[in-house]
Protein backbone atom coordinates (compact mmCIF):
# COMPACT_ATOMS: atom_id res chain seq x y z
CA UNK A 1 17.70 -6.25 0.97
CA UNK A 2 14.42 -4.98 2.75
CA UNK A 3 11.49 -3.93 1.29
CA UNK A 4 9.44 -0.99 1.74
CA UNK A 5 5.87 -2.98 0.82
CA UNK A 6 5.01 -5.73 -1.79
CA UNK A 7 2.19 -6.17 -3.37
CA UNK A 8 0.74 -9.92 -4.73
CA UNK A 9 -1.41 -10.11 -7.47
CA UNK A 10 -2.40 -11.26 -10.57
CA UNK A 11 -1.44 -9.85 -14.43
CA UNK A 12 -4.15 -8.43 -16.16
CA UNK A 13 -4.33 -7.33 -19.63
CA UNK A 14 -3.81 -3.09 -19.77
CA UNK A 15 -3.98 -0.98 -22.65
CA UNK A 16 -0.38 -2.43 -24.23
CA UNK A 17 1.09 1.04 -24.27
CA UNK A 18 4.41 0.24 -22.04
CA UNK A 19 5.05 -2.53 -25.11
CA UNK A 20 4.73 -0.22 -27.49
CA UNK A 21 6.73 2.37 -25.85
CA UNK A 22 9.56 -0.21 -25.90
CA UNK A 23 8.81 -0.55 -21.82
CA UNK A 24 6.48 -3.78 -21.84
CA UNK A 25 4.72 -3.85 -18.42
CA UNK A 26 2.58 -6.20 -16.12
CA UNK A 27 -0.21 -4.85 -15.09
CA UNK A 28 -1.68 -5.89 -11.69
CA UNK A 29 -5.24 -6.56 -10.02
CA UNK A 30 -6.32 -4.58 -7.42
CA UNK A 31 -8.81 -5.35 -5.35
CA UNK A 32 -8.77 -1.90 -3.88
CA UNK A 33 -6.53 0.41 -5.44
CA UNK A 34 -7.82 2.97 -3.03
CA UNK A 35 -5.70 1.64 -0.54
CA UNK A 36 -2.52 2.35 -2.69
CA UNK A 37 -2.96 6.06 -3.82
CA UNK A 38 -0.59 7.24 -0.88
CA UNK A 39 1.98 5.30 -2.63
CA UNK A 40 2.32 7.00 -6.22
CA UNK A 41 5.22 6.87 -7.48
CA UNK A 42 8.08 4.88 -9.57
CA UNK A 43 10.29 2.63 -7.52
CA UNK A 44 12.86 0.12 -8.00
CA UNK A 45 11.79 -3.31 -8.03
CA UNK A 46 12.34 -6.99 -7.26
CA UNK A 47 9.45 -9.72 -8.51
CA UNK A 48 8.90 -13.00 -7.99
CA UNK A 49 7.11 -15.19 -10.39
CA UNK A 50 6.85 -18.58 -9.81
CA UNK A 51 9.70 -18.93 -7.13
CA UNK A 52 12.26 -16.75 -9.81
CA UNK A 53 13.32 -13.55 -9.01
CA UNK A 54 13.77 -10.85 -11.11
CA UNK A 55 13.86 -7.40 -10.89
CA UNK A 56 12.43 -4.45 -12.40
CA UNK A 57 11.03 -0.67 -12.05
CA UNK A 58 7.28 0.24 -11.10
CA UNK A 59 4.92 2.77 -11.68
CA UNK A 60 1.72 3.35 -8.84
CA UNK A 61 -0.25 6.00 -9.84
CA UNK A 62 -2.65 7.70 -12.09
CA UNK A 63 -0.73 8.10 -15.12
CA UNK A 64 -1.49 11.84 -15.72
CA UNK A 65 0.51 12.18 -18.43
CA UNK A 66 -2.51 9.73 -20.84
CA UNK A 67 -5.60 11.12 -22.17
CA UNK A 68 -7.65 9.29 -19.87
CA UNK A 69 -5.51 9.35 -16.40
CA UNK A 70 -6.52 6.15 -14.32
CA UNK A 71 -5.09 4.40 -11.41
CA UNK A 72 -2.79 1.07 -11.91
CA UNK A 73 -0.05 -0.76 -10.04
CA UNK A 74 2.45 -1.57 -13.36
CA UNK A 75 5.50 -3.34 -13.37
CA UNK A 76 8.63 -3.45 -16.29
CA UNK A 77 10.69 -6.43 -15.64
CA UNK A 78 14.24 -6.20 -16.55
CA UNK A 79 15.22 -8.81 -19.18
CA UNK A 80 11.89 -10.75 -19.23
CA UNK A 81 9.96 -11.93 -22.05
CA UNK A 82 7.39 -14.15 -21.23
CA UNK A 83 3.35 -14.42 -21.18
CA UNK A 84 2.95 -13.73 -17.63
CA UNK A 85 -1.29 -12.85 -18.23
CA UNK A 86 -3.50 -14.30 -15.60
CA UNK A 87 -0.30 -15.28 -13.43
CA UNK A 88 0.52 -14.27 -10.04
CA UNK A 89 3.83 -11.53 -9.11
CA UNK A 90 4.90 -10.52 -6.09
CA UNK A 91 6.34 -7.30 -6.42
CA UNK A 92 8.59 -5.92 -3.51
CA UNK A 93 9.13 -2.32 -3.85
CA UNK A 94 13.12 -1.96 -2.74
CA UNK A 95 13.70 1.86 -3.32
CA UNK A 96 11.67 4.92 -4.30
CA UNK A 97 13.00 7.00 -7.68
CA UNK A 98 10.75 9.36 -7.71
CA UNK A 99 7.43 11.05 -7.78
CA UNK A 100 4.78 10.37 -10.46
CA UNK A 101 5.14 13.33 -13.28
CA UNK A 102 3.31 14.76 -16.25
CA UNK A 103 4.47 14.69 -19.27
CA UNK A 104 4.19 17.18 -22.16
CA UNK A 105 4.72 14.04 -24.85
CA UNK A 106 4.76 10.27 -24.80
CA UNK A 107 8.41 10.62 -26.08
CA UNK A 108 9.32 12.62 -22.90
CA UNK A 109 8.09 9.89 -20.97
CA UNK A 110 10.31 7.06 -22.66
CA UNK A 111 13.52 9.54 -22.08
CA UNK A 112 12.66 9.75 -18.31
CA UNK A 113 11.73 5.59 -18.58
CA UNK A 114 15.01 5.28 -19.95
CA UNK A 115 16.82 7.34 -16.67
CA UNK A 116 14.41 5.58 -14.46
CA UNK A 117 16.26 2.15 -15.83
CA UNK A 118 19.36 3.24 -15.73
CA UNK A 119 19.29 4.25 -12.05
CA UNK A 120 17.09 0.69 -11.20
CA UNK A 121 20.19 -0.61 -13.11
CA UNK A 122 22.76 1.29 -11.07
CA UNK A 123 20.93 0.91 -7.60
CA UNK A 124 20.89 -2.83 -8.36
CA UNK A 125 24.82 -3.01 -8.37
CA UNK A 126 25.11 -1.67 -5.04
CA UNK A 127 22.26 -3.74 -3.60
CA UNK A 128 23.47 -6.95 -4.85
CA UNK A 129 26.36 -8.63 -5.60
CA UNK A 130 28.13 -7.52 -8.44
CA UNK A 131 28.55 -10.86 -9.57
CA UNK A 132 25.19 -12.00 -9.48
CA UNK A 133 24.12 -8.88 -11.38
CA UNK A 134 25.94 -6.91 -14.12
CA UNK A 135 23.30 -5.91 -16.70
């Protein structure tokens, strides 16, 4: 399972709207995000956090669909509930979704989240083995 790109860096605290959207993300450091705006987009995901994998969907972009747009590499782990602030991820982007979109509401965004995850989900079974991954 090759990867497009990954990214290393560590989780910093963001503006907590992915948790409250019922998407809880990890927001990474960039030391130059300019270097990242050719990659916009949502992608499938696998992460690494200390030497477990897990995997995920990601959002690079300027998240035009906010009041105040600004540029962050964000990542929702599948099934993963832990305090991962100040840590380091590795996040290998497997497979591009789609483009980054606006959206007319906040509750248009969490339908398309909730397609985004679905595909991740459904991508996931055909990359790996079935066995090692039927959520």
């Amino acid at each position: 399972m090759g990867a497009l790109f990954f990214i290393t860096g560590k989780v910093i605290y963001g503006k907590q709207l992915g948790k409250k959207l019922g998407y809880p993300t990890a927001n990474i450091d960039l030391a130059d995000e300019t270097k990242y705006y050719y990659l916009t987009g949502v992608y499938l995901t696998k992460v690494v956090y200390q030497k477990e994998t897990h995997f995920g969907m990601a959002n690079i972009g300027f998240r035009p669909s906010l009041v105040t747009p600004s540029f962050t590499v964000e990542v929702h782990i599948f099934d993963f509930d832990k305090d991962i602030y100040g840590k380091i991820l590795t996040i290998y982007f497997l497979r591009r979704l789609r483009d980054e979109m606006k959206f007319d509401s906040l509750d248009d965004l969490v339908v398309q989240m909730g397609i985004d995850e679905k595909e991740s989900r459904k991508l996931l079974l055909k990359i790996l083995d079935p066995d090692t991954y039927t959520k």
